[in-house]
PDB file of N, CA and C in Angstrom:
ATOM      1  N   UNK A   1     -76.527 -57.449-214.090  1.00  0.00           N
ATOM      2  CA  UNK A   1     -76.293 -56.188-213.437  1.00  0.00           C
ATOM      3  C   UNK A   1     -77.641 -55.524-213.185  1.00  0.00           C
ATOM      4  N   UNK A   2     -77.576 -54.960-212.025  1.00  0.00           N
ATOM      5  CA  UNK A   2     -79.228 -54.456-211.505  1.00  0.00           C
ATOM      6  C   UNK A   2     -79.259 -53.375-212.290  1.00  0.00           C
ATOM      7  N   UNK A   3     -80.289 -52.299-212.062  1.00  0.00           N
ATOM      8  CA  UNK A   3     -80.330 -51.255-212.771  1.00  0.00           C
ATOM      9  C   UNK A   3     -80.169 -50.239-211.405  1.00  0.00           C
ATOM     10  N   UNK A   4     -80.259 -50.565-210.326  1.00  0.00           N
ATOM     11  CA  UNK A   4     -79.908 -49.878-209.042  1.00  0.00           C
ATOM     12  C   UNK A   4     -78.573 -49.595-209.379  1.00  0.00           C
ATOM     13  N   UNK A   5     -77.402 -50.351-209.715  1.00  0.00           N
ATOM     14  CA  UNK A   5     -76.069 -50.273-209.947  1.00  0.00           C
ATOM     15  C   UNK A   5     -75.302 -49.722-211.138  1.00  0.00           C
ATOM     16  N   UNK A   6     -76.378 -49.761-211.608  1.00  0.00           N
ATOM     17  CA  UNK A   6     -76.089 -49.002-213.036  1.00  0.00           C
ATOM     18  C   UNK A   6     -76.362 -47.612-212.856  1.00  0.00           C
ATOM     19  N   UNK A   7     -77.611 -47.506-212.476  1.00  0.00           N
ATOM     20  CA  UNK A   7     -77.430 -45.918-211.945  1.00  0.00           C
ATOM     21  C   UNK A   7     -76.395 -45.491-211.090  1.00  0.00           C
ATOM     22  N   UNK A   8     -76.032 -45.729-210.550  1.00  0.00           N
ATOM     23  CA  UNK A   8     -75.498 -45.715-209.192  1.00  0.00           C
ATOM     24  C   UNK A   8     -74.184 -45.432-209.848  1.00  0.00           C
ATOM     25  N   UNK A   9     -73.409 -46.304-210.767  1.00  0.00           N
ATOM     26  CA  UNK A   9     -72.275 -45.875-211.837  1.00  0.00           C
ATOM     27  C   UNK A   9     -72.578 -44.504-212.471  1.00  0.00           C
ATOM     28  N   UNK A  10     -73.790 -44.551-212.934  1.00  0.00           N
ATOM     29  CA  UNK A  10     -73.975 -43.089-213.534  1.00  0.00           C
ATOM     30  C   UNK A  10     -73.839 -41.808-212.787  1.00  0.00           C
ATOM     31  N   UNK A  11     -74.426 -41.939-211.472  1.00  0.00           N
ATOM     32  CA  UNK A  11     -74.584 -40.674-210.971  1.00  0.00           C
ATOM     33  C   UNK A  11     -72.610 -40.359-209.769  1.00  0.00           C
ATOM     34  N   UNK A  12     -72.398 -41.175-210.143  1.00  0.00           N
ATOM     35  CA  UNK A  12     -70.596 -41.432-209.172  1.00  0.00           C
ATOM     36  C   UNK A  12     -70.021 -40.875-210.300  1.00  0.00           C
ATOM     37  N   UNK A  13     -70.171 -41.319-211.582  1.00  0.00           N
ATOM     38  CA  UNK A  13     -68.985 -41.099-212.552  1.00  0.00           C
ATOM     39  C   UNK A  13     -69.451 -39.820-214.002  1.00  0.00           C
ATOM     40  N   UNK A  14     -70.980 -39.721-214.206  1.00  0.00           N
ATOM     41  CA  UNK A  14     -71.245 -39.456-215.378  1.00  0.00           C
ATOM     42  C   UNK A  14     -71.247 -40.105-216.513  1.00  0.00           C
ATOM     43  N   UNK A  15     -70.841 -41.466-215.949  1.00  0.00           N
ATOM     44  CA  UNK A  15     -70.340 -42.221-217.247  1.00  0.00           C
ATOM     45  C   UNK A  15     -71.395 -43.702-217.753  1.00  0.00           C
ATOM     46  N   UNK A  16     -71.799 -43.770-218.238  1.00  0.00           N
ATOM     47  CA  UNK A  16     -72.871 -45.069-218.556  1.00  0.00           C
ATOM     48  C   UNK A  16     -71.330 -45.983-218.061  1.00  0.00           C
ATOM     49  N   UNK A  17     -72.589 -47.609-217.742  1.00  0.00           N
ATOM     50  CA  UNK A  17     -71.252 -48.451-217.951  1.00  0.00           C
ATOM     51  C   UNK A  17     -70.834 -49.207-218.861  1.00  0.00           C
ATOM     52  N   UNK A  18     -69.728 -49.595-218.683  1.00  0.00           N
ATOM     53  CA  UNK A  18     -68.534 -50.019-219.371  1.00  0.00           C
ATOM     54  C   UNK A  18     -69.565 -51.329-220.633  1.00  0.00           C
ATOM     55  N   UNK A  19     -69.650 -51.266-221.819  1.00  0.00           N
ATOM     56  CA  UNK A  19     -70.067 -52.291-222.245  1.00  0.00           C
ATOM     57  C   UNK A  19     -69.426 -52.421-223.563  1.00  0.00           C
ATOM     58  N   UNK A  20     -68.896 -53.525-223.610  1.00  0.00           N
ATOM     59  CA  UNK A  20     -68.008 -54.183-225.231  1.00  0.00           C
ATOM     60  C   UNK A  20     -68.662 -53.328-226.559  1.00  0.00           C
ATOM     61  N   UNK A  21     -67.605 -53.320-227.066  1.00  0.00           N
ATOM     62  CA  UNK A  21     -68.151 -52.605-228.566  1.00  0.00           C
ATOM     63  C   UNK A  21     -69.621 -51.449-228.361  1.00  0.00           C
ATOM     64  N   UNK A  22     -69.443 -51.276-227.476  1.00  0.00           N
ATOM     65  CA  UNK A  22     -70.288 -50.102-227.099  1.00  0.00           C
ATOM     66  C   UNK A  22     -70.022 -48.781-226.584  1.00  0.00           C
ATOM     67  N   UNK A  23     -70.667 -47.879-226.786  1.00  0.00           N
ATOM     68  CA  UNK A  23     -70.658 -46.264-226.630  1.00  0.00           C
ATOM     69  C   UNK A  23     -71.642 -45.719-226.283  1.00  0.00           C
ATOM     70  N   UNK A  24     -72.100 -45.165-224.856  1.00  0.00           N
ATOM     71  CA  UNK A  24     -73.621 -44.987-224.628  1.00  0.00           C
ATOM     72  C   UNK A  24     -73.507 -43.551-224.425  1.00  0.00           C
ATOM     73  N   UNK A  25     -74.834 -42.720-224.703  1.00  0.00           N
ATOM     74  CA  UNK A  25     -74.784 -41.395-224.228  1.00  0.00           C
ATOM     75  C   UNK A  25     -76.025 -41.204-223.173  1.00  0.00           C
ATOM     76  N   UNK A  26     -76.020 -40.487-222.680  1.00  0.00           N
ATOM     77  CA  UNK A  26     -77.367 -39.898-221.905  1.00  0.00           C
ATOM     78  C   UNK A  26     -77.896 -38.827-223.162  1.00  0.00           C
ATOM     79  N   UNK A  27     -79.345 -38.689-223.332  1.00  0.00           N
ATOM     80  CA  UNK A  27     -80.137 -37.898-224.191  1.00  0.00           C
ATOM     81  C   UNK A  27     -81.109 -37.724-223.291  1.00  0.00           C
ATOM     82  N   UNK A  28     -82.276 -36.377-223.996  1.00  0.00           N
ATOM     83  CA  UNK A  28     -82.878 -35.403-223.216  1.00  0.00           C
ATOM     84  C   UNK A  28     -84.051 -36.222-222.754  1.00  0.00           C
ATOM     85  N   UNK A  29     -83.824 -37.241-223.561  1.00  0.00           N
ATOM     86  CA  UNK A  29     -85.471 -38.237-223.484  1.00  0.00           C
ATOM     87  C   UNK A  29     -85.076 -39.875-223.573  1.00  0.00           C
ATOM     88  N   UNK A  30     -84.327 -39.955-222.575  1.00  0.00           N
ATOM     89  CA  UNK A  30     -83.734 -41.187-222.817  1.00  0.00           C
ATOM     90  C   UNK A  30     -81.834 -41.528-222.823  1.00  0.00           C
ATOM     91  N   UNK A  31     -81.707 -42.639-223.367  1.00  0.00           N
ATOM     92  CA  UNK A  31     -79.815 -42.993-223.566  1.00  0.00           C
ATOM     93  C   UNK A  31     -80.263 -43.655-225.059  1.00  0.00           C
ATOM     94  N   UNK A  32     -78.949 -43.700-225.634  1.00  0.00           N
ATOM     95  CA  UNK A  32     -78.529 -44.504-226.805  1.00  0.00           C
ATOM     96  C   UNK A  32     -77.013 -44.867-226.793  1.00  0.00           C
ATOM     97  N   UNK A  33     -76.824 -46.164-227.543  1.00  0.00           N
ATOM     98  CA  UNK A  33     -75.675 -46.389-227.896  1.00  0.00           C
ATOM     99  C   UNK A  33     -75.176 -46.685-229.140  1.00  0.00           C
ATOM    100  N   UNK A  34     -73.893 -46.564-229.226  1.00  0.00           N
ATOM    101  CA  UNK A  34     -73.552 -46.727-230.702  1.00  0.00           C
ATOM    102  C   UNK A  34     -72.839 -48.198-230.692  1.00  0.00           C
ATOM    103  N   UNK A  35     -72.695 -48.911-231.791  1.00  0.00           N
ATOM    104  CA  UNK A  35     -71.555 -49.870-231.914  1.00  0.00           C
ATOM    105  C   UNK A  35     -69.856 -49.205-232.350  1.00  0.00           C
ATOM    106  N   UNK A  36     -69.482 -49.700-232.025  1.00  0.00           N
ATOM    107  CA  UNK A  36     -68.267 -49.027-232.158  1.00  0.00           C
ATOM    108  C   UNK A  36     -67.217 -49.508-232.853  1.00  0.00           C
ATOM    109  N   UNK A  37     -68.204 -51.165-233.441  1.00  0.00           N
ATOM    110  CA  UNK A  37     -67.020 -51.698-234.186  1.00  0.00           C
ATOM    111  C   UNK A  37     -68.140 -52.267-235.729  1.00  0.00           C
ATOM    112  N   UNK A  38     -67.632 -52.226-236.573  1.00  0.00           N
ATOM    113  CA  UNK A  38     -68.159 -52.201-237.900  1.00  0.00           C
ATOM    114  C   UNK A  38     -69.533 -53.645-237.813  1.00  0.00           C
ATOM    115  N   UNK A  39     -70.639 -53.933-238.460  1.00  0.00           N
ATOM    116  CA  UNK A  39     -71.011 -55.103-238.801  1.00  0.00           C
ATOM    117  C   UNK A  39     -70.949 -55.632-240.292  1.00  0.00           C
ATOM    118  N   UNK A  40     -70.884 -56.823-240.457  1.00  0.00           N
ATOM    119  CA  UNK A  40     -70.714 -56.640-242.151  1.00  0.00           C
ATOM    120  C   UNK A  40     -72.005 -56.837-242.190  1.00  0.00           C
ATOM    121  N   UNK A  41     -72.433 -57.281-243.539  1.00  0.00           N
ATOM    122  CA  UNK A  41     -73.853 -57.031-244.533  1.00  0.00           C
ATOM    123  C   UNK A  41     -74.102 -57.834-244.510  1.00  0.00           C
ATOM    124  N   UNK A  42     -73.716 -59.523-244.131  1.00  0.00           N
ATOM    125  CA  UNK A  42     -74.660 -60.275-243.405  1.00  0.00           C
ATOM    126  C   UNK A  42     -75.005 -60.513-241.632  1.00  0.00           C
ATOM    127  N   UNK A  43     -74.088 -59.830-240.906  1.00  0.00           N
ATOM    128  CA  UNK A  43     -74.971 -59.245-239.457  1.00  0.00           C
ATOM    129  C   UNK A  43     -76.011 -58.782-239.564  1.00  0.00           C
ATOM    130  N   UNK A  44     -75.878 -57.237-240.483  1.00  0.00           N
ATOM    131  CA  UNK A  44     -77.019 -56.486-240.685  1.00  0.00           C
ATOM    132  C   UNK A  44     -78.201 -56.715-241.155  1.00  0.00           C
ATOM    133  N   UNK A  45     -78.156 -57.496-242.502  1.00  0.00           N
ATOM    134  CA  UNK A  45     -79.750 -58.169-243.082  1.00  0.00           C
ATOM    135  C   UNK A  45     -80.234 -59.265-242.315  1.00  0.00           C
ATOM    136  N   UNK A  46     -79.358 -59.984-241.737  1.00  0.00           N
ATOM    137  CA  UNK A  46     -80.109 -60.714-240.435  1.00  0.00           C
ATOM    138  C   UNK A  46     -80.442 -60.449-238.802  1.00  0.00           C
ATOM    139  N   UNK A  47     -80.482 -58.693-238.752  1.00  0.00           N
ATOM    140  CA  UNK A  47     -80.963 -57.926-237.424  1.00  0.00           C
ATOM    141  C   UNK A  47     -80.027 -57.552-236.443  1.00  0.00           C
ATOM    142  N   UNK A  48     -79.181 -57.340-236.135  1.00  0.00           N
ATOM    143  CA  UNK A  48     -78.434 -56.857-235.950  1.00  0.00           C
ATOM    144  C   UNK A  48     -78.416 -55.185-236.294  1.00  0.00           C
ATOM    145  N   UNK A  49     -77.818 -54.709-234.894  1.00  0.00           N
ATOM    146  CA  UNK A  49     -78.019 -52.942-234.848  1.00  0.00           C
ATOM    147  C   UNK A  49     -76.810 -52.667-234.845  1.00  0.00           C
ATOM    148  N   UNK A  50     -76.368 -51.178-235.607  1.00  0.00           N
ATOM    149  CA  UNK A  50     -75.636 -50.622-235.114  1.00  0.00           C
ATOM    150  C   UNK A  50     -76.176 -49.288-234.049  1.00  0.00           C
ATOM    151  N   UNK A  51     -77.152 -49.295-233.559  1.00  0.00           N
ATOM    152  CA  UNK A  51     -77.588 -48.207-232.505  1.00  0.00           C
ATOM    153  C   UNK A  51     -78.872 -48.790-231.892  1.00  0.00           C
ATOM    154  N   UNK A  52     -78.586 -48.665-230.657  1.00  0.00           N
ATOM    155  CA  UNK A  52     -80.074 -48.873-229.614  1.00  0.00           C
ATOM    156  C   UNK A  52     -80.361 -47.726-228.837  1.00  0.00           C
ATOM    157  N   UNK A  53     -81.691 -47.805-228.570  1.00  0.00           N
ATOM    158  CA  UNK A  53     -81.936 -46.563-227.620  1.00  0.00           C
ATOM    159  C   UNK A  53     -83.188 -46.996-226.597  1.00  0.00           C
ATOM    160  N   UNK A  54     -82.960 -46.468-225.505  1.00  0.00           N
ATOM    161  CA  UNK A  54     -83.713 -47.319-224.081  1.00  0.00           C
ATOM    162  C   UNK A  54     -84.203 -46.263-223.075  1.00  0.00           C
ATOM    163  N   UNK A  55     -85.318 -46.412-222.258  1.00  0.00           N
ATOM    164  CA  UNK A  55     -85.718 -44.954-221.436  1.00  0.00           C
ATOM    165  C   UNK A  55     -84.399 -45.176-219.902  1.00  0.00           C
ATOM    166  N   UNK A  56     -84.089 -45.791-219.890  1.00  0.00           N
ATOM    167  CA  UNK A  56     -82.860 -46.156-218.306  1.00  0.00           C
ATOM    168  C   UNK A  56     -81.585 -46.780-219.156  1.00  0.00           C
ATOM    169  N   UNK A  57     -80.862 -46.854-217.927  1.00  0.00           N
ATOM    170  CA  UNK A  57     -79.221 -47.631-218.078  1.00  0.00           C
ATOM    171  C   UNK A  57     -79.838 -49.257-218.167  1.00  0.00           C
ATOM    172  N   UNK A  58     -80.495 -49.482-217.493  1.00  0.00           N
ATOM    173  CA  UNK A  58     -80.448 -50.752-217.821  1.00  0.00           C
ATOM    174  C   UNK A  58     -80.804 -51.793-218.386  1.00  0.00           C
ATOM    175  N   UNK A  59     -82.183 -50.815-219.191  1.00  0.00           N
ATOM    176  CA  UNK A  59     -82.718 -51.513-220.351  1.00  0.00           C
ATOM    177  C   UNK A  59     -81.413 -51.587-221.831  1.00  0.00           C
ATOM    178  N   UNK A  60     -80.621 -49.847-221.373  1.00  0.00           N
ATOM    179  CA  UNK A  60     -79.674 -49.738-222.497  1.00  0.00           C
ATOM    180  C   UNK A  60     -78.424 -51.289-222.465  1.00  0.00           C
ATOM    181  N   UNK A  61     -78.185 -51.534-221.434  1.00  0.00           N
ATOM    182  CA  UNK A  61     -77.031 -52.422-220.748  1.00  0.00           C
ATOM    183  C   UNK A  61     -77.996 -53.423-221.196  1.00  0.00           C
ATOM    184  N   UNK A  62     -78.878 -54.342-221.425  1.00  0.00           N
ATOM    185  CA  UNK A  62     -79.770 -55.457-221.920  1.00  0.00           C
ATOM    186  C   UNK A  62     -79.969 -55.152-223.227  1.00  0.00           C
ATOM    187  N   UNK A  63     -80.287 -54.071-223.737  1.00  0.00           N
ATOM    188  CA  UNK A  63     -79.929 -54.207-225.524  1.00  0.00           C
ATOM    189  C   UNK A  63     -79.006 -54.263-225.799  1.00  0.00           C
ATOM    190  N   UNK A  64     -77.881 -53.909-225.428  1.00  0.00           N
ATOM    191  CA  UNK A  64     -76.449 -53.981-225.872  1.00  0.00           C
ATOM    192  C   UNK A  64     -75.587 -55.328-225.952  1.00  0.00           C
ATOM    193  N   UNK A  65     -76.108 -55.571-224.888  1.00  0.00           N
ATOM    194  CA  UNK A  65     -75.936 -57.001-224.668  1.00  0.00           C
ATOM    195  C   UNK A  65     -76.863 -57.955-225.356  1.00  0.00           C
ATOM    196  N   UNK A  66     -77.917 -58.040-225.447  1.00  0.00           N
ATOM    197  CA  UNK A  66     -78.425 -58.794-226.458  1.00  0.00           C
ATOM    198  C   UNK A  66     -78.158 -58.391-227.678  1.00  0.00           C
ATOM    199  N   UNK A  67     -77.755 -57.522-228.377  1.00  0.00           N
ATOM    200  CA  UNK A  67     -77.078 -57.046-229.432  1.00  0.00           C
ATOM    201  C   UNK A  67     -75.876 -57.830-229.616  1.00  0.00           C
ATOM    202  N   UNK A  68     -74.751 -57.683-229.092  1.00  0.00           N
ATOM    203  CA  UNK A  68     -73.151 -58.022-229.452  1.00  0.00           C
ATOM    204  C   UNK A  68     -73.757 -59.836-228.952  1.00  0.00           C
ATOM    205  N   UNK A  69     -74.395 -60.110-228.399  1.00  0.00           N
ATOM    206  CA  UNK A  69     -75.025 -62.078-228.144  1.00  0.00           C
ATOM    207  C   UNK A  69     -75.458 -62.281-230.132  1.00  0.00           C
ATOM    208  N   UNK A  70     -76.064 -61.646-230.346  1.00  0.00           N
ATOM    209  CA  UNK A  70     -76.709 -61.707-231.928  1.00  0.00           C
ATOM    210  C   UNK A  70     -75.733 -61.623-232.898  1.00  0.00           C
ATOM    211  N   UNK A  71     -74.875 -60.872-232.983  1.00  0.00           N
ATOM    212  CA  UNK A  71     -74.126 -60.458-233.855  1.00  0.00           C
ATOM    213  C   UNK A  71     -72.987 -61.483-233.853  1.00  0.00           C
ATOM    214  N   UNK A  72     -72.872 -62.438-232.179  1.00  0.00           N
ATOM    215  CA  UNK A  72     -71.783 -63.042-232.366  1.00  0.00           C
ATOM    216  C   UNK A  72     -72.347 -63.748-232.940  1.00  0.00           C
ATOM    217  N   UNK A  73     -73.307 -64.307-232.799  1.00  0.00           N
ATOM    218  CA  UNK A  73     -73.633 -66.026-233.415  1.00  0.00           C
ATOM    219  C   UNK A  73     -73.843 -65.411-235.007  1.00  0.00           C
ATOM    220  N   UNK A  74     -74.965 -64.479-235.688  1.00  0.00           N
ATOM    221  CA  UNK A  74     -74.579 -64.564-237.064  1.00  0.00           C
ATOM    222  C   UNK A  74     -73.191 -64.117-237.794  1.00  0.00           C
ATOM    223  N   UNK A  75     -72.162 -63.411-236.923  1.00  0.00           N
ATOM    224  CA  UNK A  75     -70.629 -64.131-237.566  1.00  0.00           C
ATOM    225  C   UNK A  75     -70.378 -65.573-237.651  1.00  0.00           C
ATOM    226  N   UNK A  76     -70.740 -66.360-236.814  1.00  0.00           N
ATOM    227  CA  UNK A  76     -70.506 -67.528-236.287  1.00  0.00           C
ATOM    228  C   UNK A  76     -71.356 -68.605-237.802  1.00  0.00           C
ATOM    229  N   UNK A  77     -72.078 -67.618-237.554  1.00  0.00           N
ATOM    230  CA  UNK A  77     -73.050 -68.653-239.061  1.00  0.00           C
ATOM    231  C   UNK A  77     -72.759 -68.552-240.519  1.00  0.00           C
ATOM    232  N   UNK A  78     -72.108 -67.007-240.657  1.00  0.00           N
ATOM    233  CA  UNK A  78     -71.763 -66.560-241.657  1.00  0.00           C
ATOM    234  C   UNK A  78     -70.419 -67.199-241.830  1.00  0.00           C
ATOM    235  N   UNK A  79     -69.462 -67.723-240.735  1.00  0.00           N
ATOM    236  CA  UNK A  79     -68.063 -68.633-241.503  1.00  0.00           C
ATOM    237  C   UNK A  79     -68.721 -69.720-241.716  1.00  0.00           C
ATOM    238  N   UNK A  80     -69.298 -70.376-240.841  1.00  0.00           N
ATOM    239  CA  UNK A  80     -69.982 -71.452-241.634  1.00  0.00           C
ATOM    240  C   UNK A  80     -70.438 -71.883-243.015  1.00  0.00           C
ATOM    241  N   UNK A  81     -71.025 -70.683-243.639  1.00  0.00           N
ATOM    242  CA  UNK A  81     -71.550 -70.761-244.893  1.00  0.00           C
ATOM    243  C   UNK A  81     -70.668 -71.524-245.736  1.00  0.00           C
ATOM    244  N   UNK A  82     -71.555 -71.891-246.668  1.00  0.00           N
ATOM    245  CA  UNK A  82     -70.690 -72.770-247.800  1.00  0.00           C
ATOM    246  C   UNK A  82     -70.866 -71.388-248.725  1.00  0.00           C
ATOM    247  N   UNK A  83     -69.604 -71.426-249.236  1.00  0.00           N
ATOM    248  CA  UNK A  83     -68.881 -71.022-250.439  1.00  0.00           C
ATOM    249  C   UNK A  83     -69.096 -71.277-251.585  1.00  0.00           C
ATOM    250  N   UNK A  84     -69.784 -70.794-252.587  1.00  0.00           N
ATOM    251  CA  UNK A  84     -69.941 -71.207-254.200  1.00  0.00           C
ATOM    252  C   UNK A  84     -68.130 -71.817-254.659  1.00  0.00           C
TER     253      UNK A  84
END
């Protein structure tokens, strides 16, 4: 998604766009987003955010997304784990 189009959503609707497990705001110096759905405590000690913050929509829309890309695969690693 361009960042031409992303604005372009913003200034039609007020609304950042639409992104999975995400919640974005506009701020006075920038956007942030929240996660909106829990990570457990091995997402988190292996990097994984629950909040990003970006100077445009579309750097925010590329962390977010590289965010929920990260988080899937260390769930993905974490069933894997062997079990004591």
């Amino acid at each position: 998604m361009s960042k031409r189009s992303i604005s372009n959503n913003y200034e039609k609707t007020g609304q950042l766009p639409p992104m999975s497990d995400w919640r974005g705001e506009r701020l006075d110096d920038g956007f942030r987003a929240h996660r909106l759905t829990g990570l457990s405590d091995y997402q988190t000690l292996n990097g994984c955010l629950n909040e990003v913050r970006a100077q445009d929509e579309g750097e925010l829309w590329l962390l977010c997304d590289a965010q929920t890309r990260l988080s899937e695969r260390i769930a993905l690693a974490e069933s894997t784990r062997r079990r004591p």
